[in-house]
C-alpha atoms as a PDB file:
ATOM      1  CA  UNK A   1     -78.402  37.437 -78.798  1.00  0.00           C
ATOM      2  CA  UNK A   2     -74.530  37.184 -79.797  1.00  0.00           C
ATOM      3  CA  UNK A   3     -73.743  40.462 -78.999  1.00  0.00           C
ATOM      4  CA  UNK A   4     -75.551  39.611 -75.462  1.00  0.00           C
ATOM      5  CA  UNK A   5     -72.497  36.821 -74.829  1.00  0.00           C
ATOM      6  CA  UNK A   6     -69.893  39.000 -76.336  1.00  0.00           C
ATOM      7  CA  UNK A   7     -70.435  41.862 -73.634  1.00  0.00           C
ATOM      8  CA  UNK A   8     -70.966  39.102 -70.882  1.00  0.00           C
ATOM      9  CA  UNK A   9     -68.044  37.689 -71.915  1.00  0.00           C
ATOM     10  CA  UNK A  10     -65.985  40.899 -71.844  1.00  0.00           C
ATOM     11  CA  UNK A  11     -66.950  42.032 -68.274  1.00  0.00           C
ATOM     12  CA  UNK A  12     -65.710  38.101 -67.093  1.00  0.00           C
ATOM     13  CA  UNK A  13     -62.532  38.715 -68.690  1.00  0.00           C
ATOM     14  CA  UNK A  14     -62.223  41.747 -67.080  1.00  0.00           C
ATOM     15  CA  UNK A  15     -62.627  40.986 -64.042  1.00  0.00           C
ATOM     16  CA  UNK A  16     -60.115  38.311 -63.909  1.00  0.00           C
ATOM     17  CA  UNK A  17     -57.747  40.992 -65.243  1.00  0.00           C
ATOM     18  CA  UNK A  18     -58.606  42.975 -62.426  1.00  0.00           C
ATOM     19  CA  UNK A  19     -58.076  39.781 -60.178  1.00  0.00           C
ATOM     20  CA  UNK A  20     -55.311  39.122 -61.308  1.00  0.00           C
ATOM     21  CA  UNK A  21     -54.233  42.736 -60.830  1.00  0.00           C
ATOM     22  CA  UNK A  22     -55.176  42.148 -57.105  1.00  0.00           C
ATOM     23  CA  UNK A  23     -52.657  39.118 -56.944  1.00  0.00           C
ATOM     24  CA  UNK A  24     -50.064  41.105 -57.854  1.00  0.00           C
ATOM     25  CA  UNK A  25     -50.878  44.036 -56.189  1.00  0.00           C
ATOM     26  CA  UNK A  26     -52.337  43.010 -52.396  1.00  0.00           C
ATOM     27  CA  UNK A  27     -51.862  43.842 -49.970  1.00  0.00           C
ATOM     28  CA  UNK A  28     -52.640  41.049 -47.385  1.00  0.00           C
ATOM     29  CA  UNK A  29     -52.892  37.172 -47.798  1.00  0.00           C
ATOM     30  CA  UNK A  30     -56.893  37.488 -47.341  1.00  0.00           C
ATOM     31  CA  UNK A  31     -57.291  39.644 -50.757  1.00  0.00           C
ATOM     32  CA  UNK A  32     -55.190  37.322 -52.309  1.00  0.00           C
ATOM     33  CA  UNK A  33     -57.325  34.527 -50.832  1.00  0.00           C
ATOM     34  CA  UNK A  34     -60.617  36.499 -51.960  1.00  0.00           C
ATOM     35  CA  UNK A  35     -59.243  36.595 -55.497  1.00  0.00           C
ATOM     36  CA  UNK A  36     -58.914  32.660 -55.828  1.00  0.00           C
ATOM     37  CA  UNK A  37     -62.436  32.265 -54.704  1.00  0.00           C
ATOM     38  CA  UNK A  38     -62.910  34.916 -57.554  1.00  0.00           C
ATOM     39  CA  UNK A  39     -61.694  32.884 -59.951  1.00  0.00           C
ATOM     40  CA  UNK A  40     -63.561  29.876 -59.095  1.00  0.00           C
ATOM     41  CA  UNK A  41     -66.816  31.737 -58.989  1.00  0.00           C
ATOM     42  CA  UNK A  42     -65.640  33.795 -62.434  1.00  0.00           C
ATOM     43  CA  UNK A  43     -64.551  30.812 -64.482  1.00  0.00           C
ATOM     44  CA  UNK A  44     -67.609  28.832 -63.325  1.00  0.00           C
ATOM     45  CA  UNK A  45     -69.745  32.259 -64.943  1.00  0.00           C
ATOM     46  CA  UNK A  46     -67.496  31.946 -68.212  1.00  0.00           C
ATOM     47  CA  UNK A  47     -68.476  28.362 -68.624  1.00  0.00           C
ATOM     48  CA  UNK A  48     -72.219  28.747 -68.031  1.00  0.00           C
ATOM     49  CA  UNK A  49     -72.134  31.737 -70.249  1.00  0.00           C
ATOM     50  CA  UNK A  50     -70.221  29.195 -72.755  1.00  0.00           C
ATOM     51  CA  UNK A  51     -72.825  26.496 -72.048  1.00  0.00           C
ATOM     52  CA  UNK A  52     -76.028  28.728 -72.732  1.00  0.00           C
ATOM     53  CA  UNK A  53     -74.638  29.904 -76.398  1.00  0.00           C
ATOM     54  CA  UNK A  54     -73.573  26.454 -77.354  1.00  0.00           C
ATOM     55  CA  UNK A  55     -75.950  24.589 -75.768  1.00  0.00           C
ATOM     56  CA  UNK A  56     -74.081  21.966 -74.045  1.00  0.00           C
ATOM     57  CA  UNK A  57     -75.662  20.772 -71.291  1.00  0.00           C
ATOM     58  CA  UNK A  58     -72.671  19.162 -70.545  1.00  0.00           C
ATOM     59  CA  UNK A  59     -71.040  22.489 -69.541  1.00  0.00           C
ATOM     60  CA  UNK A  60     -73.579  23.040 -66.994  1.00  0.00           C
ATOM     61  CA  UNK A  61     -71.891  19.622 -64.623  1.00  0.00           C
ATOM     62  CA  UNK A  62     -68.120  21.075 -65.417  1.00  0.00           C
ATOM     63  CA  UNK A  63     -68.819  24.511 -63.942  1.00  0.00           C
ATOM     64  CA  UNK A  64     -70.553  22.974 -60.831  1.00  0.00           C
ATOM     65  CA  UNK A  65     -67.239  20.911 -60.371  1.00  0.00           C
ATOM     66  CA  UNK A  66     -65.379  23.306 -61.117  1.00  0.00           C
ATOM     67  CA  UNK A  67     -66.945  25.729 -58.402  1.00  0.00           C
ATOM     68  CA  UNK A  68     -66.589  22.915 -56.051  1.00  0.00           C
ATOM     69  CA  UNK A  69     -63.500  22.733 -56.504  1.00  0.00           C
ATOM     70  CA  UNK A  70     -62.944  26.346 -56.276  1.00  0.00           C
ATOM     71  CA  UNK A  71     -64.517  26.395 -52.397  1.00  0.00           C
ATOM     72  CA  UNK A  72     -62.091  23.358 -51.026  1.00  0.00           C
ATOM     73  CA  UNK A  73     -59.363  25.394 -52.785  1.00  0.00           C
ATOM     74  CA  UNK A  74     -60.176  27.976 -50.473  1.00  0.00           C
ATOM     75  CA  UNK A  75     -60.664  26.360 -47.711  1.00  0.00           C
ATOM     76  CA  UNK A  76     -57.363  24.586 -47.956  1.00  0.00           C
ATOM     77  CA  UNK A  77     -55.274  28.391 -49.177  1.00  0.00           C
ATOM     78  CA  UNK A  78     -57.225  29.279 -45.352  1.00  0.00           C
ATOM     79  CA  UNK A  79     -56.107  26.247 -43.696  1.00  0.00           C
ATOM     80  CA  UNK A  80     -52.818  27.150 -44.399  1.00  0.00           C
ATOM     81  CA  UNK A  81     -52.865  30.918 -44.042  1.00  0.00           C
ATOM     82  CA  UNK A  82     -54.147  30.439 -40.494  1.00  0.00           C
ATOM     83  CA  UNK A  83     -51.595  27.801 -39.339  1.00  0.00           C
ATOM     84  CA  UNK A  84     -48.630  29.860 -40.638  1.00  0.00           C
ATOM     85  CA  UNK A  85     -50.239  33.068 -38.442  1.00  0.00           C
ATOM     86  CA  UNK A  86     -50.303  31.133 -35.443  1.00  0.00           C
ATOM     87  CA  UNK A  87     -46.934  29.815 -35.796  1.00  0.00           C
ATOM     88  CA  UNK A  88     -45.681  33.378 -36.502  1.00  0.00           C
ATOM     89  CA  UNK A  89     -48.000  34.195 -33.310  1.00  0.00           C
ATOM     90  CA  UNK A  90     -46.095  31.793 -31.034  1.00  0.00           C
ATOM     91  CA  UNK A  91     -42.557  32.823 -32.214  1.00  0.00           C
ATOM     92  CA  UNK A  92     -42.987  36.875 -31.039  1.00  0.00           C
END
């Protein structure tokens, strides 16, 4: 069953490398936005993945507020994205 969490771990590590390669990379705000809500939803895998081979239930109440907190992240990065467009909007 260890080897089970190693190769789940593995692919979540990879694909916040490949998130984070996104960041960098691009090209519009929304991908950018996409990858934080990637994150969220990633890190909230890593720690139930973390809570089923330790067995902390504990674990289980972090990654829902942690996920939580993810989403009004997003919603806020949004908030802010769209505001900025429409002021760029009314300057042309």
């Amino acid at each position: 069953m260890d080897v089970v969490f190693i190769i789940v771990s593995i692919f979540l590590l990879l694909n916040i490398a490949l998130g984070l390669f996104r960041i960098w990379r691009g090209p519009t705000v929304a991908d950018r936005l996409l990858t934080t809500q990637l994150f969220g939803t990633t890190g909230m895998a890593v720690l139930l993945v973390l809570a089923g081979y330790l067995q902390e239930l504990t674990l289980l109440n972090v990654a829902i507020t942690f996920n939580v907190l993810a989403i009004l992240l997003v919603i806020g990065l949004f908030q802010v994205w769209k505001t900025r467009k429409e002021r760029s909007d009314d300057n042309i």
